[in-house]
PDB file of N, CA and C in Angstrom:
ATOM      1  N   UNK A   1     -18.953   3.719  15.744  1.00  0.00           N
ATOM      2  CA  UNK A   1     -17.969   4.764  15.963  1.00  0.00           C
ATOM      3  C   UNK A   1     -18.671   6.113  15.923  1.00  0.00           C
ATOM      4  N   UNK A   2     -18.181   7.021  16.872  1.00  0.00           N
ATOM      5  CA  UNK A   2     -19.059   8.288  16.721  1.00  0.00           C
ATOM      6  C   UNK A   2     -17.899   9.269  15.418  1.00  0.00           C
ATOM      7  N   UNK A   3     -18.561  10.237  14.996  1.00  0.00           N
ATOM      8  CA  UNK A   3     -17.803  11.393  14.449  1.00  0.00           C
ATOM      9  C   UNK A   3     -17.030  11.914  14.736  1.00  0.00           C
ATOM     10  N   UNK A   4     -17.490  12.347  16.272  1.00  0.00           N
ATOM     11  CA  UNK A   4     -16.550  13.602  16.626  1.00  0.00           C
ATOM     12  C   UNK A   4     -15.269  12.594  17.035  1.00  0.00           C
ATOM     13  N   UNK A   5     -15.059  11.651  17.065  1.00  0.00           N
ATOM     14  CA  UNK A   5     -13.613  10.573  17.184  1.00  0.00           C
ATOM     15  C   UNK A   5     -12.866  10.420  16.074  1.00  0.00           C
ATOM     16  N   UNK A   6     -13.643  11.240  14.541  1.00  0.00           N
ATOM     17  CA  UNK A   6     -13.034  10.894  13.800  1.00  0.00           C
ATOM     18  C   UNK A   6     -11.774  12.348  13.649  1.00  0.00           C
ATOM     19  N   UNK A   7     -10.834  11.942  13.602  1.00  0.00           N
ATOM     20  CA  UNK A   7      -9.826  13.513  13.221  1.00  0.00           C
ATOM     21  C   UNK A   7     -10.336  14.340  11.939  1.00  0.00           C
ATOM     22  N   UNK A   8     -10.564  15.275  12.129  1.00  0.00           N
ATOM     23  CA  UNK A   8     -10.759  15.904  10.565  1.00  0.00           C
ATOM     24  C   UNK A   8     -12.281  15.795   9.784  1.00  0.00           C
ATOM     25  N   UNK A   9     -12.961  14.907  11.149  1.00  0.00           N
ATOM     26  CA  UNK A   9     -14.242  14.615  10.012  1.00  0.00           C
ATOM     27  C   UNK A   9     -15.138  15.854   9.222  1.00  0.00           C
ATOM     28  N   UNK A  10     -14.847  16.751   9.579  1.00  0.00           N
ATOM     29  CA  UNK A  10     -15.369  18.184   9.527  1.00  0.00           C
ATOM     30  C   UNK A  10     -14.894  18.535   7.827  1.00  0.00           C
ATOM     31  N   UNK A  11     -13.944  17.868   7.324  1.00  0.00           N
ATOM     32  CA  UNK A  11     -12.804  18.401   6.173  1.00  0.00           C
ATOM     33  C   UNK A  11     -13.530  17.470   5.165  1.00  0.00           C
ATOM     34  N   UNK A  12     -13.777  16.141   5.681  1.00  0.00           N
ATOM     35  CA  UNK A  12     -13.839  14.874   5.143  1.00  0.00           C
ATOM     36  C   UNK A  12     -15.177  14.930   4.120  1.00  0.00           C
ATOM     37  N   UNK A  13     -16.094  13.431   4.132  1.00  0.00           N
ATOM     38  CA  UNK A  13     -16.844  12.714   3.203  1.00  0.00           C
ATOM     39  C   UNK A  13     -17.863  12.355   3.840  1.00  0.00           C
ATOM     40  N   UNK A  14     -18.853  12.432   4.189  1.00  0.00           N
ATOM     41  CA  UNK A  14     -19.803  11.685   4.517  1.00  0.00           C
ATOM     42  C   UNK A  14     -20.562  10.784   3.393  1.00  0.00           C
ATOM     43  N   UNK A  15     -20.818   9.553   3.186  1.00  0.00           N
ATOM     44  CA  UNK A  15     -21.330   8.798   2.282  1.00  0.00           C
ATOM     45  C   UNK A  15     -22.251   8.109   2.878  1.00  0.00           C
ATOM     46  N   UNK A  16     -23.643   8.343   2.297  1.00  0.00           N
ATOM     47  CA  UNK A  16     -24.699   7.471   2.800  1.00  0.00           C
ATOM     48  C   UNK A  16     -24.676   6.425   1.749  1.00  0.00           C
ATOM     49  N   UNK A  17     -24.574   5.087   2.437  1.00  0.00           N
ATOM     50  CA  UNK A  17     -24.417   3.512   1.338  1.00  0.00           C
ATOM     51  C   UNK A  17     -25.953   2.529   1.242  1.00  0.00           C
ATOM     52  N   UNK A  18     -27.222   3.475   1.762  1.00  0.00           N
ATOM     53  CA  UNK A  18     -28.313   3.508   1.759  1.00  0.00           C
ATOM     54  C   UNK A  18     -28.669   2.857   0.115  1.00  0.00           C
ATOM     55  N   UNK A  19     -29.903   2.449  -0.250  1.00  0.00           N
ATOM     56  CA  UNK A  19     -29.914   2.833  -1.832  1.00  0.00           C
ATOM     57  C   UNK A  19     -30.846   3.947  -2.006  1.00  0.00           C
ATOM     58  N   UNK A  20     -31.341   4.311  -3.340  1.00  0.00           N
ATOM     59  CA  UNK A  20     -31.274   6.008  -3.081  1.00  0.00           C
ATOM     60  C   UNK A  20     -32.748   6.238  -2.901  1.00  0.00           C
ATOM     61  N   UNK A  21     -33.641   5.370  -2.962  1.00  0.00           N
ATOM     62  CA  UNK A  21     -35.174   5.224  -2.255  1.00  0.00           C
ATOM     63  C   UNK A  21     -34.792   5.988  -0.815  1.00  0.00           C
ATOM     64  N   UNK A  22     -33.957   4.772  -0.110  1.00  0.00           N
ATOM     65  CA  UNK A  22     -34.206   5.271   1.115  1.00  0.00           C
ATOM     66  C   UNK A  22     -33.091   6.428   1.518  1.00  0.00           C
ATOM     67  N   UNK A  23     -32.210   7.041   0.562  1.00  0.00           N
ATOM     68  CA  UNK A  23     -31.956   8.327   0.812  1.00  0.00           C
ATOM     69  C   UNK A  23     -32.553   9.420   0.709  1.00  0.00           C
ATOM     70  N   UNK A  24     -33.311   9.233  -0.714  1.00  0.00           N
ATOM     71  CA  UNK A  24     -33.928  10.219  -1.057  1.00  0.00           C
ATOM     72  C   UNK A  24     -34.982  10.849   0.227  1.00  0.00           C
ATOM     73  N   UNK A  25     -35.317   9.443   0.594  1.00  0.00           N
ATOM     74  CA  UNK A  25     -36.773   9.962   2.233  1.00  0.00           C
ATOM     75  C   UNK A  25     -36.057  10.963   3.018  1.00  0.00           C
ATOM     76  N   UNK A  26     -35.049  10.236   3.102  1.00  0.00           N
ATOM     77  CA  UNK A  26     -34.403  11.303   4.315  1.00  0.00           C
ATOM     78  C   UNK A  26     -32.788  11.317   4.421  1.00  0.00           C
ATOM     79  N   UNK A  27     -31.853  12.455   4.257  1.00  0.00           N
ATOM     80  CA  UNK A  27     -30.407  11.993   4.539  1.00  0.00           C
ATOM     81  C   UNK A  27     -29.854  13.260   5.145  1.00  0.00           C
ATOM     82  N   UNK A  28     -28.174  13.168   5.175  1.00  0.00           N
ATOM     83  CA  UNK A  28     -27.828  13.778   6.218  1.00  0.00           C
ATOM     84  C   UNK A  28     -27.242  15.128   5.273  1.00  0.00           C
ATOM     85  N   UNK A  29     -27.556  15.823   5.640  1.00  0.00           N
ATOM     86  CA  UNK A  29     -27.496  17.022   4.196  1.00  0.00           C
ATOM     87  C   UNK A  29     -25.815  17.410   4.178  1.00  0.00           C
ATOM     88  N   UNK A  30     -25.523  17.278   3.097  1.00  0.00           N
ATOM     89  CA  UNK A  30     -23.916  17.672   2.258  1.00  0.00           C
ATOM     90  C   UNK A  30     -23.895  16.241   2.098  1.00  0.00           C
ATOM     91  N   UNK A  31     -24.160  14.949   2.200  1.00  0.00           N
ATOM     92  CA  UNK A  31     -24.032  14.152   2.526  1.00  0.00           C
ATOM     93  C   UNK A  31     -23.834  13.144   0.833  1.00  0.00           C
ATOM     94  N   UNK A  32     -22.983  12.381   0.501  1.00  0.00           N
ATOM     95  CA  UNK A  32     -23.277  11.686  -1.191  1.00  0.00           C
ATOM     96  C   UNK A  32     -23.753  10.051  -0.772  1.00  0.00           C
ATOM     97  N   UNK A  33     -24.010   9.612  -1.973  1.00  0.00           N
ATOM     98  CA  UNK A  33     -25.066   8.621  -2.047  1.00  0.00           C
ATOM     99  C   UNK A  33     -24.318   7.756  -2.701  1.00  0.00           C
ATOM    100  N   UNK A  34     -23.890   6.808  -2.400  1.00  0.00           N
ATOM    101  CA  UNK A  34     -23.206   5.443  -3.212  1.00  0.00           C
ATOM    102  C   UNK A  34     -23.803   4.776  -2.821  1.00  0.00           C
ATOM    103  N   UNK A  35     -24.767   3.597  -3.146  1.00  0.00           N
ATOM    104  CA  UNK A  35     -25.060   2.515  -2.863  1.00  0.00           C
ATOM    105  C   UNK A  35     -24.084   1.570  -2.763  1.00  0.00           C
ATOM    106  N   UNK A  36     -24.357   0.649  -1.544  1.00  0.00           N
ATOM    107  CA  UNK A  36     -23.404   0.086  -1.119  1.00  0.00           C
ATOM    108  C   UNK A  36     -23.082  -1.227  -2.114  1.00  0.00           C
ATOM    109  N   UNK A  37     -23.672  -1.875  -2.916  1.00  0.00           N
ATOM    110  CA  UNK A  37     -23.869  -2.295  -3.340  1.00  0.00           C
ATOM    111  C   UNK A  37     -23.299  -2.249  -5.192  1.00  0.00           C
ATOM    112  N   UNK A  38     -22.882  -0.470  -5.319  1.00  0.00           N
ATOM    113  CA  UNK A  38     -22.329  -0.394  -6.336  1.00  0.00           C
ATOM    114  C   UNK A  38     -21.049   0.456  -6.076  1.00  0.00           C
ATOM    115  N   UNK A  39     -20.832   0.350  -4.837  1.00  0.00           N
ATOM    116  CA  UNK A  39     -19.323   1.224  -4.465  1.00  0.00           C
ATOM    117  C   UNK A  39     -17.998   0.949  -5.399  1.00  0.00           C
ATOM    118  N   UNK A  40     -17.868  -0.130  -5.994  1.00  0.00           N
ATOM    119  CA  UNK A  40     -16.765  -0.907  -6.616  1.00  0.00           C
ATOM    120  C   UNK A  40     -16.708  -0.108  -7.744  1.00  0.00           C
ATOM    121  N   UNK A  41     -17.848   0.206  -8.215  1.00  0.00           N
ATOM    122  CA  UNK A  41     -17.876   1.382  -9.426  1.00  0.00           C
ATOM    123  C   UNK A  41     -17.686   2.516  -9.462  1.00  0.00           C
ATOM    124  N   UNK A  42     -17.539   3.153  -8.031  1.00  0.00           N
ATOM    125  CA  UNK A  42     -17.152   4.236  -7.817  1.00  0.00           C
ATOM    126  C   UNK A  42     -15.838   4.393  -7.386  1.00  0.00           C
ATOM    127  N   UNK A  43     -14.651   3.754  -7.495  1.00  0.00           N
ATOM    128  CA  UNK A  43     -13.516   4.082  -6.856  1.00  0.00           C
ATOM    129  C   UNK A  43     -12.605   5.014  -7.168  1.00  0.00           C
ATOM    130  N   UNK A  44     -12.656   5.682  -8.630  1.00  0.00           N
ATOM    131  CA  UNK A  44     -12.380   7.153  -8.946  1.00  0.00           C
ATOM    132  C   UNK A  44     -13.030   8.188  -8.127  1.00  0.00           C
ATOM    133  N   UNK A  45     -14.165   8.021  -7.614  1.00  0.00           N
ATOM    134  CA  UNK A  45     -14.761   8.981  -7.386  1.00  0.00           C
ATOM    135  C   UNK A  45     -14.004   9.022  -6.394  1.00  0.00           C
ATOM    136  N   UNK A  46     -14.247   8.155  -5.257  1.00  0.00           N
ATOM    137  CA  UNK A  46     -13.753   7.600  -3.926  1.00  0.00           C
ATOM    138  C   UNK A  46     -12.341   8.182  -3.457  1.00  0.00           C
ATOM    139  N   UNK A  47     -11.784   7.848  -4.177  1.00  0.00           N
ATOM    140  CA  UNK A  47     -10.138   8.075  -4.604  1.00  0.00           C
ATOM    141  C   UNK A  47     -10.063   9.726  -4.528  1.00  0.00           C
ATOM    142  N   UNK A  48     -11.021  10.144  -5.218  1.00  0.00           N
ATOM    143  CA  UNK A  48     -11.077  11.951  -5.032  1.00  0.00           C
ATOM    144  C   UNK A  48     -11.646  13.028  -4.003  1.00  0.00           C
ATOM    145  N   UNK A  49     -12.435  12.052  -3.435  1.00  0.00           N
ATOM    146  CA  UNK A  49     -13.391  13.081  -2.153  1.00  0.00           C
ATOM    147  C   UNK A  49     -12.214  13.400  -1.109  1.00  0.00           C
ATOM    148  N   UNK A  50     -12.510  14.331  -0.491  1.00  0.00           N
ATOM    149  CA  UNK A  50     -11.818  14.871   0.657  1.00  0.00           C
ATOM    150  C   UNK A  50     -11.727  13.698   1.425  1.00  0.00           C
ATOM    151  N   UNK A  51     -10.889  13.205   2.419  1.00  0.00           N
ATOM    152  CA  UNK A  51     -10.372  12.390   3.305  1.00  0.00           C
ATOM    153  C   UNK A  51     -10.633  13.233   4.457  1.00  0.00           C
ATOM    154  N   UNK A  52     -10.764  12.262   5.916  1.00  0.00           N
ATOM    155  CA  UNK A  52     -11.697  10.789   5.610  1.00  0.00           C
ATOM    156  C   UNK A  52     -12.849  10.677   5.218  1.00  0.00           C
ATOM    157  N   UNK A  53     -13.108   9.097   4.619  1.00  0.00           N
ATOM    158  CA  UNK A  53     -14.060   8.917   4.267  1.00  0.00           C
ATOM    159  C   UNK A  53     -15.193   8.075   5.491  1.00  0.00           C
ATOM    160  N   UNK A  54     -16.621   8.952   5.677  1.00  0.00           N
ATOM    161  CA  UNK A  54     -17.293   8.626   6.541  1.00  0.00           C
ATOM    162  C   UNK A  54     -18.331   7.594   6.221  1.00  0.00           C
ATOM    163  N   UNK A  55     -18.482   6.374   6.095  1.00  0.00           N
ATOM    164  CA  UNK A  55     -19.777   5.826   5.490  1.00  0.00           C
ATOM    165  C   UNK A  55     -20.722   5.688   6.618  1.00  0.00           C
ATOM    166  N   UNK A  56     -22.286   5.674   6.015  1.00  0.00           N
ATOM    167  CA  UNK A  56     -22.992   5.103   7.274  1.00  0.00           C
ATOM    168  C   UNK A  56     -23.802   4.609   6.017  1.00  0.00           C
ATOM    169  N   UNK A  57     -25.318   3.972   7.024  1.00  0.00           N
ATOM    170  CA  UNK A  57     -26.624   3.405   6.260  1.00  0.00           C
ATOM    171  C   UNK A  57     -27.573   3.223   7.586  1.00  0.00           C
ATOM    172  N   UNK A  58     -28.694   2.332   7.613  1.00  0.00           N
ATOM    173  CA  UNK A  58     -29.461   1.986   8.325  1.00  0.00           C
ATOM    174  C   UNK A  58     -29.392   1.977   9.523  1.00  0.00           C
ATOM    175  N   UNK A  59     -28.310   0.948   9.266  1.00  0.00           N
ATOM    176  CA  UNK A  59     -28.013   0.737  11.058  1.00  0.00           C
ATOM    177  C   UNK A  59     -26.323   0.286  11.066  1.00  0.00           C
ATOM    178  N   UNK A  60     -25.557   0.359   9.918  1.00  0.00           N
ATOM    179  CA  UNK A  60     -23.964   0.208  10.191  1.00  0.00           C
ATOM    180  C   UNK A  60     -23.308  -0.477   9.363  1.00  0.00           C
ATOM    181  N   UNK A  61     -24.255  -2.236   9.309  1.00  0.00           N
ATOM    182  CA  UNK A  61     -24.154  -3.042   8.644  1.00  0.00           C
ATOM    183  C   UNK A  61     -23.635  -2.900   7.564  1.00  0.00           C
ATOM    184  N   UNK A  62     -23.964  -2.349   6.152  1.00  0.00           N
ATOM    185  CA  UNK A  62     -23.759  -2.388   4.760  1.00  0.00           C
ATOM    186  C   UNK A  62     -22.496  -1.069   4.947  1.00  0.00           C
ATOM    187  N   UNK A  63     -22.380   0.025   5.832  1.00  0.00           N
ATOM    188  CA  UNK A  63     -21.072   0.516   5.937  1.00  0.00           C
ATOM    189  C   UNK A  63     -20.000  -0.147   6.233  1.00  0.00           C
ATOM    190  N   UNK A  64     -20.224  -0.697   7.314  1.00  0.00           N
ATOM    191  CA  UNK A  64     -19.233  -1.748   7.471  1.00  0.00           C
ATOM    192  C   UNK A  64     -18.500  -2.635   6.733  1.00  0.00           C
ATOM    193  N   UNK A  65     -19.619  -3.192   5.689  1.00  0.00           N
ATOM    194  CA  UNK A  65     -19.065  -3.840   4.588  1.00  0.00           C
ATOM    195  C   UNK A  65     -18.511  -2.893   3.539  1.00  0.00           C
ATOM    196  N   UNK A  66     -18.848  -1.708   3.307  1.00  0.00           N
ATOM    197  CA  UNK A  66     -18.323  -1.179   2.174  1.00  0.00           C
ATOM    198  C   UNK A  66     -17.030  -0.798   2.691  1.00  0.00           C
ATOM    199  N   UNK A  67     -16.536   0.010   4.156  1.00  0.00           N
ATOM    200  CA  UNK A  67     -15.602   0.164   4.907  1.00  0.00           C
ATOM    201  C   UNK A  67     -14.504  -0.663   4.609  1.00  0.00           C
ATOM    202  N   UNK A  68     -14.719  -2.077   5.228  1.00  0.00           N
ATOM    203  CA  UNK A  68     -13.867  -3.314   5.223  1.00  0.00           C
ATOM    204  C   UNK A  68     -13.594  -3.381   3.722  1.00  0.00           C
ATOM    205  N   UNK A  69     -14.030  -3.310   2.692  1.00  0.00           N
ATOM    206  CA  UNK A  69     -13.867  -3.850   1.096  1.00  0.00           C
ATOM    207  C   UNK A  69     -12.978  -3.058   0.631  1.00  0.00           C
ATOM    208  N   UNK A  70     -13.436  -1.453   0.992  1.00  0.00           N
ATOM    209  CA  UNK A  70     -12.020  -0.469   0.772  1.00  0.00           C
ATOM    210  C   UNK A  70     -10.478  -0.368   1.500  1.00  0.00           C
ATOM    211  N   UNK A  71     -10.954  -0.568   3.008  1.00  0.00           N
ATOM    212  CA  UNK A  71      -9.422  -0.916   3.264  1.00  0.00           C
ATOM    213  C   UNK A  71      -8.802  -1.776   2.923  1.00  0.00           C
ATOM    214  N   UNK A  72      -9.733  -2.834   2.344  1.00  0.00           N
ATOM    215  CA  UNK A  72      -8.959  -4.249   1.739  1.00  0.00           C
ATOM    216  C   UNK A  72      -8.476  -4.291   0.876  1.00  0.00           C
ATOM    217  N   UNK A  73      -8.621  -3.126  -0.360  1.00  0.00           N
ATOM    218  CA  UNK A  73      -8.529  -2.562  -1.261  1.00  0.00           C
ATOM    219  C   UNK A  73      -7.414  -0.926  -1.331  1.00  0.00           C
ATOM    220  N   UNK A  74      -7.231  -1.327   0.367  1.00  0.00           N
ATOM    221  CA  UNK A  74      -6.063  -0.646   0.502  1.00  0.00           C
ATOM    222  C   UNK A  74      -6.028   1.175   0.381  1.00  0.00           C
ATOM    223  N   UNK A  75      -7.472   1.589   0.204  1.00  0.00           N
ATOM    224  CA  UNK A  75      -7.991   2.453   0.981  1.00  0.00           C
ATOM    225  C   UNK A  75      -7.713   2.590   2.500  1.00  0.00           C
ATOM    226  N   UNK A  76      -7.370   4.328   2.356  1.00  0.00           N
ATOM    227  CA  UNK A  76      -6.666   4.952   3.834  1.00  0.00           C
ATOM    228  C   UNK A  76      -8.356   5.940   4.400  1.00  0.00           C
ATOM    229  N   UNK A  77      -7.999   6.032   5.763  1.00  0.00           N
ATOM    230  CA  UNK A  77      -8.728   7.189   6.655  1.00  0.00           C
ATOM    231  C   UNK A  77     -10.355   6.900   5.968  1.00  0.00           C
ATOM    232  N   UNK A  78     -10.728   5.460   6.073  1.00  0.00           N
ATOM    233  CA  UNK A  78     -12.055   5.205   5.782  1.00  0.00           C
ATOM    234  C   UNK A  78     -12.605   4.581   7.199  1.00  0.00           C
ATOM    235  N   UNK A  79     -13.949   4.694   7.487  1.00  0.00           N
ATOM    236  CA  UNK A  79     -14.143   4.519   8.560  1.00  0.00           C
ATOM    237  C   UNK A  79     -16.056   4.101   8.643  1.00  0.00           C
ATOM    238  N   UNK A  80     -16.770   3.591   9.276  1.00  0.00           N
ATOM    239  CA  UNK A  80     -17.707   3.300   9.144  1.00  0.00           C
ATOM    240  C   UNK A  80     -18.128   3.885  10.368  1.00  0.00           C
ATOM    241  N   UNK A  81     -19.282   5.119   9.743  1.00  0.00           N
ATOM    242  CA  UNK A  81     -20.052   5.991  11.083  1.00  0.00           C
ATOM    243  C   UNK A  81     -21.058   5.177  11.308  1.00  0.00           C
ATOM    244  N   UNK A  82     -21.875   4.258  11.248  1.00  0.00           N
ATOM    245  CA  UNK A  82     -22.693   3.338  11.539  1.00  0.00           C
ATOM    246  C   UNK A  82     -24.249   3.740  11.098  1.00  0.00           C
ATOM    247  N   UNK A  83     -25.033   4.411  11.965  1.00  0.00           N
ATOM    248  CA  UNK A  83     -26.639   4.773  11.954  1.00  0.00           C
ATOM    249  C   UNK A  83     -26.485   5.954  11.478  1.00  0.00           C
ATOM    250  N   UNK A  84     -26.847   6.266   9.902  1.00  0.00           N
ATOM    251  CA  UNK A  84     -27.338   7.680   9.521  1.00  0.00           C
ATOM    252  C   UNK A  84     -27.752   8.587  10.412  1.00  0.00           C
ATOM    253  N   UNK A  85     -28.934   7.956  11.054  1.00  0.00           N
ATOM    254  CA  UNK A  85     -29.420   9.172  12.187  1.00  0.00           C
ATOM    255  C   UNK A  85     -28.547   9.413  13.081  1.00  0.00           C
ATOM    256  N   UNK A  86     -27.708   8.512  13.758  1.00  0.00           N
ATOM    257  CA  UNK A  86     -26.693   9.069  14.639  1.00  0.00           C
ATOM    258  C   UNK A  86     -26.055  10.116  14.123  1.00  0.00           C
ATOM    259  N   UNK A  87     -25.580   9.674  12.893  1.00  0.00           N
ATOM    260  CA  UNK A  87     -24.503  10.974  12.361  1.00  0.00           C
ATOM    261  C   UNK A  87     -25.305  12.288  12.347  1.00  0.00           C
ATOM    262  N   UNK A  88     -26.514  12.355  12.019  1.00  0.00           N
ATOM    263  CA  UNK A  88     -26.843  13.141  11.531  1.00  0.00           C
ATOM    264  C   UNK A  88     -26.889  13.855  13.108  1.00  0.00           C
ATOM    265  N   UNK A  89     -27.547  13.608  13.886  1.00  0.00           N
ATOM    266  CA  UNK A  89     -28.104  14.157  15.259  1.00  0.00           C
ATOM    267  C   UNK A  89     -26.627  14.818  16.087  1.00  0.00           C
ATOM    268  N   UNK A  90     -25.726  13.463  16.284  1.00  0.00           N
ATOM    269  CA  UNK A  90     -23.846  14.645  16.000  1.00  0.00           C
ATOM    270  C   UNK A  90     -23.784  15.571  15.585  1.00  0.00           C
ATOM    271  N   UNK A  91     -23.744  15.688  14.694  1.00  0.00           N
ATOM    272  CA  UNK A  91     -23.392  16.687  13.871  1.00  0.00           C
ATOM    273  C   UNK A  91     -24.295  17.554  14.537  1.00  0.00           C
ATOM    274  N   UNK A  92     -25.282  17.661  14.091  1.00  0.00           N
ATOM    275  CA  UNK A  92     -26.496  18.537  15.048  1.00  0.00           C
ATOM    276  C   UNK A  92     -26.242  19.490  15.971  1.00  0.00           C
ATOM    277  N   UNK A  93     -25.965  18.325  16.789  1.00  0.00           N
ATOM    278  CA  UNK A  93     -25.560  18.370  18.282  1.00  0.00           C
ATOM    279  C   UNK A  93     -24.110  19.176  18.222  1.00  0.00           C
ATOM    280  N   UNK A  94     -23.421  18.881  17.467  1.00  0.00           N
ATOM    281  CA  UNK A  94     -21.512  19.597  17.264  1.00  0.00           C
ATOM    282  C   UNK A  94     -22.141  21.011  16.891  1.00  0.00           C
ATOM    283  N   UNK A  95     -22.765  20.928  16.342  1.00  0.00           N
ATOM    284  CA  UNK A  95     -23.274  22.661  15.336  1.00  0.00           C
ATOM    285  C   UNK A  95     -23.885  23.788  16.403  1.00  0.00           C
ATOM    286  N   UNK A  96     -24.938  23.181  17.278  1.00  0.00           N
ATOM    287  CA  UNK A  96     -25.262  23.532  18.575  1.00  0.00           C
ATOM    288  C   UNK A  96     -24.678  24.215  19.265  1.00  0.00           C
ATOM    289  N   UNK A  97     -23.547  23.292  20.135  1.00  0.00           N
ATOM    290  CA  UNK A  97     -22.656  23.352  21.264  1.00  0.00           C
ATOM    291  C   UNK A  97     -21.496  24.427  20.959  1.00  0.00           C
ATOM    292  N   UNK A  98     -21.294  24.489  19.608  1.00  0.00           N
ATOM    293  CA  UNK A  98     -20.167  25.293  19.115  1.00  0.00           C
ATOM    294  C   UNK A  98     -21.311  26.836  18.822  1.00  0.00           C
ATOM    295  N   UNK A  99     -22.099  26.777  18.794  1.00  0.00           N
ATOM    296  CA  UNK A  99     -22.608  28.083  18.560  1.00  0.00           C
ATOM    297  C   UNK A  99     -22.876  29.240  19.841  1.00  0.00           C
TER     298      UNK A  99
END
């Protein structure tokens, strides 16, 4: 899914579900860090960030899963941005075009 499809993503969350090795190398700046892997522990947090919530990682995969676990969980306006770098280069690219 791209960004700019998302309504509001501008207001929203970006969450890299990376673990934090491979955030720390490189991420998408404003961007928070849940490992995907320990998201279940974060659902206060989750519950509080600005809406929607954007996840990405590597390549989609582990967003996807964290995505699917929250709406299942009955989480609203969550959405899986797929490839970090995509998002990041969007955005980029949105910041650009608007200038």
């Amino acid at each position: 899914m791209w960004t700019k499809d998302i309504k509001n993503v501008r207001a929203g969350t970006l969450i890299d579900v990376r673990y934090r090795e491979e955030f720390d190398q490189c991420n998408v700046p404003g961007s928070v860090n849940i490992p995907w892997d320990l998201h279940l522990y974060y659902l206060d947090e989750l519950m509080e960030y600005p809406k929607p919530l954007v996840f990405f990682c590597e390549e989609g995969y582990r967003s996807g899963l964290v995505a699917l676990s929250l709406q299942t969980l009955g989480f609203e306006e969550v959405y899986n941005g797929g490839c970090w770098l995509d998002v990041l280069n969007e955005l980029e690219a949105d910041v650009l075009t608007a200038a």
